[in-house]
Protein backbone atom coordinates (compact mmCIF):
# COMPACT_ATOMS: atom_id res chain seq x y z
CA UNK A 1 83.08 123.22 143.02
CA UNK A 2 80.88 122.81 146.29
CA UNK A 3 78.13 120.56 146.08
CA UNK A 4 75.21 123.00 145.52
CA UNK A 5 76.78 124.02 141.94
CA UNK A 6 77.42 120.39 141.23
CA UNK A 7 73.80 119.66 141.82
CA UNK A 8 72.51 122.73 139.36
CA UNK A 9 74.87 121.17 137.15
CA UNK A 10 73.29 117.66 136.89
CA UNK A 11 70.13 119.22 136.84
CA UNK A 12 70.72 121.68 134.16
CA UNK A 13 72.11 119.04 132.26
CA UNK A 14 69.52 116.28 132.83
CA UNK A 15 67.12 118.90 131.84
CA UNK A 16 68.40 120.22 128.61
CA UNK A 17 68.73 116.67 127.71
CA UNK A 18 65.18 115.68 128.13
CA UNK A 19 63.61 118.78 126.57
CA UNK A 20 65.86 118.53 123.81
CA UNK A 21 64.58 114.80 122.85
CA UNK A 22 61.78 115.70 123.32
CA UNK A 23 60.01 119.20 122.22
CA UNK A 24 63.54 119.80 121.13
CA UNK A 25 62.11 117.60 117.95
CA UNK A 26 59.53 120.20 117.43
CA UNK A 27 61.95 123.01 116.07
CA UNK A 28 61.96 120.97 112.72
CA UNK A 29 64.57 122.32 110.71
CA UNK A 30 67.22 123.01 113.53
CA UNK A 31 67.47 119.36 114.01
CA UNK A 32 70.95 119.60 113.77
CA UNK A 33 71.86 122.16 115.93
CA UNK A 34 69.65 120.59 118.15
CA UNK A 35 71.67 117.13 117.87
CA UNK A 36 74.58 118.57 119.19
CA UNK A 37 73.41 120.32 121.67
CA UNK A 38 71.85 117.10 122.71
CA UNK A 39 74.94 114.74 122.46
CA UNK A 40 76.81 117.54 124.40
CA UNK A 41 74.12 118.04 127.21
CA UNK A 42 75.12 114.17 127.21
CA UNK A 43 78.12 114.27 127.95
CA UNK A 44 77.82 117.28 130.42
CA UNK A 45 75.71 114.79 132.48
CA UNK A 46 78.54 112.24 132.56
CA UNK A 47 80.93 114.47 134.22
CA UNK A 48 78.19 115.22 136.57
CA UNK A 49 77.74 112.18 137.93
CA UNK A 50 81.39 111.43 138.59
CA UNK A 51 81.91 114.49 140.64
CA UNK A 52 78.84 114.19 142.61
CA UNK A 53 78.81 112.13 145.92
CA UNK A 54 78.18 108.42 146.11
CA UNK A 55 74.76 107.52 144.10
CA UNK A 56 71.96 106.03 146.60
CA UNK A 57 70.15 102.49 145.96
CA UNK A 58 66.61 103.30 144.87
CA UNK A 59 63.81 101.25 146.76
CA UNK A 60 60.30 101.14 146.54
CA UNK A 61 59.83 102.15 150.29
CA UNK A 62 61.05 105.35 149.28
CA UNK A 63 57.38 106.20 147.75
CA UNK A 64 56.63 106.14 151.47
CA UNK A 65 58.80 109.22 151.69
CA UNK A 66 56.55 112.35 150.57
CA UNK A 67 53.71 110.48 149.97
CA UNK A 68 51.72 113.27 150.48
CA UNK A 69 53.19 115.01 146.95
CA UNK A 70 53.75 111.24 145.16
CA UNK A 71 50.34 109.57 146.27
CA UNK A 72 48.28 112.17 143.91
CA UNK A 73 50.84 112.22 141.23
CA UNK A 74 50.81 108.81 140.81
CA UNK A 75 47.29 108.69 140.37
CA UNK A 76 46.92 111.64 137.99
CA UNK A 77 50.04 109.81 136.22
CA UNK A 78 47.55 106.24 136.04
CA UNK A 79 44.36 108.07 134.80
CA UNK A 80 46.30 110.26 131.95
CA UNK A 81 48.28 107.24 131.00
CA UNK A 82 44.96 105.47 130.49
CA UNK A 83 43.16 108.18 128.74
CA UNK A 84 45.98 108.57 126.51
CA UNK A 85 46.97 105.66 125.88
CA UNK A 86 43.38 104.03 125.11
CA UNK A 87 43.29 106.81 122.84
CA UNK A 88 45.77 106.51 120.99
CA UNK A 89 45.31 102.60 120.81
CA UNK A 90 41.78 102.81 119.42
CA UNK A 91 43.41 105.26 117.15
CA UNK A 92 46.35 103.46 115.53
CA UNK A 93 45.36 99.87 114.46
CA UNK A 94 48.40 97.11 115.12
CA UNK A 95 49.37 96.47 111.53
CA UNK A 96 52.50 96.03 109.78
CA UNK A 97 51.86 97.91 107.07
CA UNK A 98 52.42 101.14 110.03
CA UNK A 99 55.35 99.00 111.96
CA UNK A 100 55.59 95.34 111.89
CA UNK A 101 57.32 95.03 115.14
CA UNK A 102 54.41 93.90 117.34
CA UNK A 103 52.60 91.66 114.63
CA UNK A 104 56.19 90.11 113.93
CA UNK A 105 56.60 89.41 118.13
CA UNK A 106 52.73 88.22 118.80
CA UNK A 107 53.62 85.79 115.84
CA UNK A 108 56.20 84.66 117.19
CA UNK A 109 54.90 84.24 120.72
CA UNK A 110 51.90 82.18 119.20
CA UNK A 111 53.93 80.02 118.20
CA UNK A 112 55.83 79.67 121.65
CA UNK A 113 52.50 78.85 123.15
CA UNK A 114 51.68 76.04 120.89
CA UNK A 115 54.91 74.68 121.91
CA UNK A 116 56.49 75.35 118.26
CA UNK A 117 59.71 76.44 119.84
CA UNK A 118 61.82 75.32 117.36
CA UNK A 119 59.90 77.22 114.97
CA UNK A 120 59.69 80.31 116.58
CA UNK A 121 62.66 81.92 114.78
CA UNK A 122 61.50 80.41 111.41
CA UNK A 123 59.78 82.73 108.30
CA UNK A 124 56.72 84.28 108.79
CA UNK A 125 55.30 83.93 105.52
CA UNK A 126 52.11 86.15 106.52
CA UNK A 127 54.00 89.65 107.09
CA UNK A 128 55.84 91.06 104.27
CA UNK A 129 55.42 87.43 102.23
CA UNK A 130 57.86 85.99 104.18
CA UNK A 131 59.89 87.99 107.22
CA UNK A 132 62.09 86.38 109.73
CA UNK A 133 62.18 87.32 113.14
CA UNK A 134 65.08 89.34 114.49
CA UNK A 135 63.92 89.74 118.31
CA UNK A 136 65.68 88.07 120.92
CA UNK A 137 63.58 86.11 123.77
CA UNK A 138 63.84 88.73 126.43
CA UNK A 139 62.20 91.49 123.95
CA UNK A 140 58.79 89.34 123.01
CA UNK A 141 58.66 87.23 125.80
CA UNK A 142 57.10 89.74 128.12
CA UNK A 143 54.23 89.91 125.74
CA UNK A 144 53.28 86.42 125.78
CA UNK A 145 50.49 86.70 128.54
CA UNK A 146 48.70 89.29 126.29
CA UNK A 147 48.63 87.08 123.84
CA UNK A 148 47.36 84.53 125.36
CA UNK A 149 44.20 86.04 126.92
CA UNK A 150 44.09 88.17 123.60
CA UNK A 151 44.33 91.65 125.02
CA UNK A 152 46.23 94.38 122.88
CA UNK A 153 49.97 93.62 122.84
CA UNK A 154 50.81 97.62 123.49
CA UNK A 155 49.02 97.51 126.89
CA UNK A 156 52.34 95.68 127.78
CA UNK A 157 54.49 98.68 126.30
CA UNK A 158 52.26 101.27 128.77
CA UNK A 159 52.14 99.15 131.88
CA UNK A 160 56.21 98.61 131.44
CA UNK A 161 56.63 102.41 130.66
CA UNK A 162 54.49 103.53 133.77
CA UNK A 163 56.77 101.25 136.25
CA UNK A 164 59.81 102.50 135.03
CA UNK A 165 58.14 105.96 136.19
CA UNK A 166 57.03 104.36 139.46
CA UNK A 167 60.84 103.88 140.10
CA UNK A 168 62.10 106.52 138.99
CA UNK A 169 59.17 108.29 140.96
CA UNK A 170 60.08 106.55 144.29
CA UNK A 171 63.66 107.33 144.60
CA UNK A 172 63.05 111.15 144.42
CA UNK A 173 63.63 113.17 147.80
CA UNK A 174 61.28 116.30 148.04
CA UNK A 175 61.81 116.77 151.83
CA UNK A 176 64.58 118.74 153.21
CA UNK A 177 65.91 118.68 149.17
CA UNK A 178 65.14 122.38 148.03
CA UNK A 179 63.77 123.01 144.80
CA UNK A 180 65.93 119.65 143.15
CA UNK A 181 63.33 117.17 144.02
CA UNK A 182 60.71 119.36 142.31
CA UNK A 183 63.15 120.02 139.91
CA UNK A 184 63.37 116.41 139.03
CA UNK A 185 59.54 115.99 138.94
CA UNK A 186 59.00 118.72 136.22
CA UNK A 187 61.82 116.92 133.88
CA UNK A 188 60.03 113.37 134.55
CA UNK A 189 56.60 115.13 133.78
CA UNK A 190 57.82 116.60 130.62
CA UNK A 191 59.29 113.48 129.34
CA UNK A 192 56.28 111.60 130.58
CA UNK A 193 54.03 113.75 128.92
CA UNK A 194 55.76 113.68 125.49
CA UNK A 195 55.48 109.81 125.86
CA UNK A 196 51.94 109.70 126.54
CA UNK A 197 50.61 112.72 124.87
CA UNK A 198 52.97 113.36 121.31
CA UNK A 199 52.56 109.81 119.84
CA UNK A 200 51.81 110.95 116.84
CA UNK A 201 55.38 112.13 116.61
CA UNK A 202 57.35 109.31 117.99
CA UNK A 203 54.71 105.95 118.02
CA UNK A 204 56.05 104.34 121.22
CA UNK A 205 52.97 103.52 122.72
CA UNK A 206 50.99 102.58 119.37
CA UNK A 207 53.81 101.04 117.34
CA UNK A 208 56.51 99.91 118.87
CA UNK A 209 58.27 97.04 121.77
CA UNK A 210 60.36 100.15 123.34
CA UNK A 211 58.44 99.78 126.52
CA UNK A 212 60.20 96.71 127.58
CA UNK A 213 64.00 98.01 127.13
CA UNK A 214 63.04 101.07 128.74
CA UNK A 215 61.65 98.97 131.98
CA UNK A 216 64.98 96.47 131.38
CA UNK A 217 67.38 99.33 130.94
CA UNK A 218 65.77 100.89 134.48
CA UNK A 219 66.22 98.24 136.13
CA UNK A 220 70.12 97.58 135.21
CA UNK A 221 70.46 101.26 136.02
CA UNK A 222 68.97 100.57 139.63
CA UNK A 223 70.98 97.30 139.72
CA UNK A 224 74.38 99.15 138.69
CA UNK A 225 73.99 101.49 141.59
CA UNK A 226 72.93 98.78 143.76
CA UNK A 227 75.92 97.33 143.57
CA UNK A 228 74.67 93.67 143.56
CA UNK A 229 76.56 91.24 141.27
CA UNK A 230 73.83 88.98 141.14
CA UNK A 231 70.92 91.51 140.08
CA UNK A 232 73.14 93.38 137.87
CA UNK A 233 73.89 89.89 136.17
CA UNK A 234 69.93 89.03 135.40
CA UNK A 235 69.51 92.63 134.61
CA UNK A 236 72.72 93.04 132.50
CA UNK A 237 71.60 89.94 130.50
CA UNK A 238 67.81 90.91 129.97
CA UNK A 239 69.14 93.90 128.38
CA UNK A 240 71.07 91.98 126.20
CA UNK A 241 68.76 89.90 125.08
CA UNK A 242 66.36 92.36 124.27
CA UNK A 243 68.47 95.70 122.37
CA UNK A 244 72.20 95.73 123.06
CA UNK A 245 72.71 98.78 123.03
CA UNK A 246 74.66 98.79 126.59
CA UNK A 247 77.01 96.70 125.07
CA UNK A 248 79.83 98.41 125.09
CA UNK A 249 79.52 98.79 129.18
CA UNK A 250 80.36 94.99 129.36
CA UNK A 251 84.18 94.89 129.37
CA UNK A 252 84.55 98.57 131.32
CA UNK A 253 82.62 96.84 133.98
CA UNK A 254 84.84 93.96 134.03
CA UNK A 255 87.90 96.02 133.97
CA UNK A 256 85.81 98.09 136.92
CA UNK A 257 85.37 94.96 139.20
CA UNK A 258 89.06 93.69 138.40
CA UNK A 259 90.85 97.38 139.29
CA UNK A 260 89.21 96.85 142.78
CA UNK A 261 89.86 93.16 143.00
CA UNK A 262 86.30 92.36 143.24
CA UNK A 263 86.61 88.68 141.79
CA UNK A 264 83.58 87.24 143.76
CA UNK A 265 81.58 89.69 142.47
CA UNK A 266 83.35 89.40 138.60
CA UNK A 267 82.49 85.41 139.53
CA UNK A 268 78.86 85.95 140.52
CA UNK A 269 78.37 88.87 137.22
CA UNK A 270 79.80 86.32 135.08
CA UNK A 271 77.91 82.83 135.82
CA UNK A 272 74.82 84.86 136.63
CA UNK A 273 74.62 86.30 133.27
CA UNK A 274 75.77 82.97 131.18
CA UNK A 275 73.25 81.33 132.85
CA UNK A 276 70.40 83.15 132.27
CA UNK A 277 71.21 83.44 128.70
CA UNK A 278 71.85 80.05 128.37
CA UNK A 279 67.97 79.50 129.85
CA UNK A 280 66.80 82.37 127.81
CA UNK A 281 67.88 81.77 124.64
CA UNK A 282 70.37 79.44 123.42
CA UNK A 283 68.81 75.69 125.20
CA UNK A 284 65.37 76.57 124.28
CA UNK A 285 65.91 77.92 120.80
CA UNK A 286 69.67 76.66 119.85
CA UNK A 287 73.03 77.81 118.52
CA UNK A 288 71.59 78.23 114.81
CA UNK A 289 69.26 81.01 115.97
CA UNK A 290 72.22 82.87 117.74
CA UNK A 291 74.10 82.48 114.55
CA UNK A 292 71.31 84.51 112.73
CA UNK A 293 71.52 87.13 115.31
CA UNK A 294 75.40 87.63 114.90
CA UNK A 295 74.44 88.07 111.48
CA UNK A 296 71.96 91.04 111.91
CA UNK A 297 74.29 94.02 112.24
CA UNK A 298 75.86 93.06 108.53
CA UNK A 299 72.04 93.66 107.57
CA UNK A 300 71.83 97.22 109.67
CA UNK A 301 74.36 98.77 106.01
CA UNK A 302 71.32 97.43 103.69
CA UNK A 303 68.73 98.63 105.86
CA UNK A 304 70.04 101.77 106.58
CA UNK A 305 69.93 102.86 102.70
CA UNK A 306 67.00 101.59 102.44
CA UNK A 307 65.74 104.18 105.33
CA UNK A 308 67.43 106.75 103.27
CA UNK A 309 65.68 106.48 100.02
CA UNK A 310 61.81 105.77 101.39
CA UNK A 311 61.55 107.67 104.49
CA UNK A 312 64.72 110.20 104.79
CA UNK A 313 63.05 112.28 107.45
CA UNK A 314 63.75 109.92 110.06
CA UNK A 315 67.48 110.83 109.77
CA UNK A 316 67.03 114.34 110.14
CA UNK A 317 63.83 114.71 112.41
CA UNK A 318 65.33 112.71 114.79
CA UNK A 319 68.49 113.06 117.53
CA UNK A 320 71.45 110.79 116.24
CA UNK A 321 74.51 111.64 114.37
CA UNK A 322 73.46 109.86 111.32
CA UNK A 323 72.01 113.24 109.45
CA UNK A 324 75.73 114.30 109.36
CA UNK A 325 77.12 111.23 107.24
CA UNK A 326 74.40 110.89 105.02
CA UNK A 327 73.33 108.51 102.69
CA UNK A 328 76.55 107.55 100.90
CA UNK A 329 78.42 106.95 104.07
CA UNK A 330 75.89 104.87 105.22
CA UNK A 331 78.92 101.63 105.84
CA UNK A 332 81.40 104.50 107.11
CA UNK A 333 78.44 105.37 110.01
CA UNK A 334 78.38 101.76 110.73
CA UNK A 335 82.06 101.02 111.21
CA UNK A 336 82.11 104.12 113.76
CA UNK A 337 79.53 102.45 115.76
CA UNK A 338 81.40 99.64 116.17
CA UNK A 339 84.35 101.18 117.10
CA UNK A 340 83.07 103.82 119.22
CA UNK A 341 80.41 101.56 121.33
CA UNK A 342 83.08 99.32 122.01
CA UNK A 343 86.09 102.04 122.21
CA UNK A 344 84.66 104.57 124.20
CA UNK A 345 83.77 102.98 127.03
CA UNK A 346 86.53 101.28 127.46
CA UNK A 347 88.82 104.29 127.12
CA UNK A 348 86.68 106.40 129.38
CA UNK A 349 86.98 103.72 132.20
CA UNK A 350 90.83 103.28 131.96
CA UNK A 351 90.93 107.29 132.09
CA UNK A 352 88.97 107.34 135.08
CA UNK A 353 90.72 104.75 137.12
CA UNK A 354 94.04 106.04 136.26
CA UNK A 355 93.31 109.49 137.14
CA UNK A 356 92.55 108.93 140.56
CA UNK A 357 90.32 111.87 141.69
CA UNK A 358 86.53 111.25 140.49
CA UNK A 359 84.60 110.05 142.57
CA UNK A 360 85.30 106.09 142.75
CA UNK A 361 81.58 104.71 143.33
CA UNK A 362 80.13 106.75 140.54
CA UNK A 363 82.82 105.49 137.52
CA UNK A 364 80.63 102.53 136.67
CA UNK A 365 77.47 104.29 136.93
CA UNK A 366 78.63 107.36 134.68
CA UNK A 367 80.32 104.95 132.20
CA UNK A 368 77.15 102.66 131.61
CA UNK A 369 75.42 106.49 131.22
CA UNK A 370 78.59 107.08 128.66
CA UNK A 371 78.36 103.50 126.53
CA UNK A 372 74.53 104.18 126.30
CA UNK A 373 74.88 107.63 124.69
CA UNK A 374 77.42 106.56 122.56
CA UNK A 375 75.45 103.75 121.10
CA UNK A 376 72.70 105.65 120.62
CA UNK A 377 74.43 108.70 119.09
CA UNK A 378 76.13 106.35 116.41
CA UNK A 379 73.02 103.88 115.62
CA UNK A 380 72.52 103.55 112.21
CA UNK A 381 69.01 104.21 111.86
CA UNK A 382 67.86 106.70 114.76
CA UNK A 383 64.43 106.05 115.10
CA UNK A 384 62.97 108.67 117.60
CA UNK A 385 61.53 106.16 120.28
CA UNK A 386 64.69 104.63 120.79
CA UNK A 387 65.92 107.56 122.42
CA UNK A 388 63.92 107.59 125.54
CA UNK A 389 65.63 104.60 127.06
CA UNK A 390 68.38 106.94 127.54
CA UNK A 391 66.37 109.53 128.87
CA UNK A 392 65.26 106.89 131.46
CA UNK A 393 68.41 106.01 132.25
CA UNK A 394 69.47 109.81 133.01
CA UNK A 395 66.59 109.92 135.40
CA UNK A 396 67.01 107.37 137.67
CA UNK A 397 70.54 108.41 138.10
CA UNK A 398 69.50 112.06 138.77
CA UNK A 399 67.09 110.50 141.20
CA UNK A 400 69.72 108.54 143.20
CA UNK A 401 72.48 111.53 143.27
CA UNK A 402 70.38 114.12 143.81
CA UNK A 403 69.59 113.68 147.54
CA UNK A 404 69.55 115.97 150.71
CA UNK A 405 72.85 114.97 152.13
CA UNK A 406 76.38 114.79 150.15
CA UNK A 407 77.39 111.82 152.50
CA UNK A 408 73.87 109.96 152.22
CA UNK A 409 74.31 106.36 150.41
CA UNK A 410 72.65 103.13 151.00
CA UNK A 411 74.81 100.73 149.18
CA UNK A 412 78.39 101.70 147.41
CA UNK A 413 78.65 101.04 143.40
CA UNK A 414 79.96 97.58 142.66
């Protein structure tokens, strides 16, 4: 397959992923079918990347590159983000009784500014007459300056969501790039769009924390393809501390670095990430607070039927493979994410490395992809905003393999 057809293929792909989260959600009743069409437009995307040439390491100089077609873009992007968003902020008040998410992590990052730190993790007796917080540091931490100067928490969410469009934004190559850099744009428009404009359908912007994954998850995507041990070790461990869900990349990656006897960079990954979790999380809050987040997923089972019985629309007006095991397999679902985040990965890697002929610099970039699909695919209550970090992750990848030359690449994969 020459390079041209490989190019329509990650496109096609990339786009019939997006639209299918997306307005795909609109067709109501053909969820399903829509599902599986999603999970396979997936997993076309995957084989994409690993036959296309070496991925390029985004940079922010890059928005120097076609300024001309970004420069406006970006500020139509800013003023429709505002409007928007200041819409539907005024519209949507920040109150658990629509999602207690935000009032659970301002809460808890009041109490990090009074210096309670060993009570940050305690009951909140306020919310829900008593709820214990289940968000690791890296997830409400980012949030803490709002709440100190009192400005609405969900600001946060748009300002984090807009910079993962910056990047994504910057690494795109109009110029001497045919119709796949404007390609590109109209996929990140519709997705932005739907963000910004269909709240009312999904609640990222009003309701929810996704903001900061998505922005986390961008960044390990750019620091993945960057190669750098060290940046992929903050960024690896930011994700972890905030939603998992890239879990299941860990060992792959480890098996990735030890097939090429990278062990200074396996060193550097290693310590880099131990570190900052040590700094993040367990010295400032303790080992009993990680044992209550070990403890979550047995909770996910309970939760899950709970979903079921008060709000069953969210399993079948949403992507996720949940819809097809239904309420009374609710521990059955569960089990397969476990085995599957963790399995499939792995077992995709070992394929890959034994076979010989993908391309070897896009392996770890299309497995990370892989183990974030999976996860998603399999979670146990698929919420429509958790989706888009995916999406986002699809994106900047398209954005650093589709450039104008099939030999063009900055810095190899590590």
């Amino acid at each position: 397959m020459n390079l041209n057809r490989r190019k329509k293929l990650l496109m096609f792909s990339l786009a019939a992923e997006t639209f299918l989260v997306s307005y795909g959600l609109l067709l109501g009743l053909q969820t399903s079918l829509v599902t599986i069409l999603y999970l396979i437009s997936g997993l076309v995307f995957v084989v994409s990347v690993l036959i296309m040439p070496p991925a390029r390491f985004l940079v922010l100089k890059d928005f120097k590159k076609d300024y001309f077609i970004k420069g406006p873009l970006l500020l139509i992007m800013l003023l429709l983000a505002y409007i928007t968003a200041s819409y539907w902020l005024d519209l949507v008040p920040m109150d658990p009784d629509y999602a207690d998410m935000l009032p659970v992590i301002k809460v808890m990052n009041e109490r990090f500014l009074h210096r309670d730190w060993k009570q940050v993790y305690d009951i909140i007796p306020e919310i829900w007459q008593g709820t214990r917080p289940i968000y690791l540091p890296a997830m409400w931490l980012p949030y803490v300056v709002a709440v100190a100067y009192d400005v609405d928490m969900r600001w946060v969410t748009v300002v984090l969501v807009l910079a993962s469009f910056v990047i994504m934004l910057s690494g795109i190559r109009i110029k001497k790039n045919g119709y796949y850099g404007y390609g590109l744009m109209a996929v990140a428009a519709l997705l932005f769009w739907w963000i910004f404009a269909r709240n009312d359908i999904h609640g990222l912007v009003s309701l929810t924390e996704e903001g900061v994954v998505i922005f986390y998850f961008v960044m390990l995507t750019v620091a993945i393809i960057s190669g750098n041990p060290f940046f992929i070790g903050i960024t690896a461990s930011l994700c972890l501390l905030s939603r998992y869900s890239m879990i299941g990349w860990l060992i792959p990656y480890l098996i990735f670095l030890t097939s090429r006897k990278e062990y200074r960079k396996l060193i550097i990954f290693s310590l880099t990430g131990l570190v900052c979790i040590l700094l993040l999380f367990l010295i400032p809050f303790g080992f009993n607070v990680l044992g209550q987040m070990l403890a979550l997923p047995g909770n996910y089972i309970a939760f899950a039927r709970h979903v079921w019985t008060d709000t069953p629309e969210v399993f079948w007006l949403n992507m996720g493979l949940a819809k097809f095991f239904g309420p009374h397999r609710v521990a059955i679902l569960h089990g397969t994410l476990m085995i599957m985040t963790f399995g499939i990965p792995v077992l995709f890697m070992w394929f890959c490395l034994v076979q010989k002929k993908w391309n070897f610099h896009n392996i770890n970039l299309a497995c990370f992809k892989l183990s974030v699909l999976v996860f998603y695919q399999f979670i146990d209550v698929p919420y429509g905003y958790l989706f888009y970090t995916c999406s986002f992750v699809s994106l900047i990848i398209a954005a650093s393999l589709l450039t104008s030359s099939s030999g063009e690449s900055l810095l190899k994969l590590g």
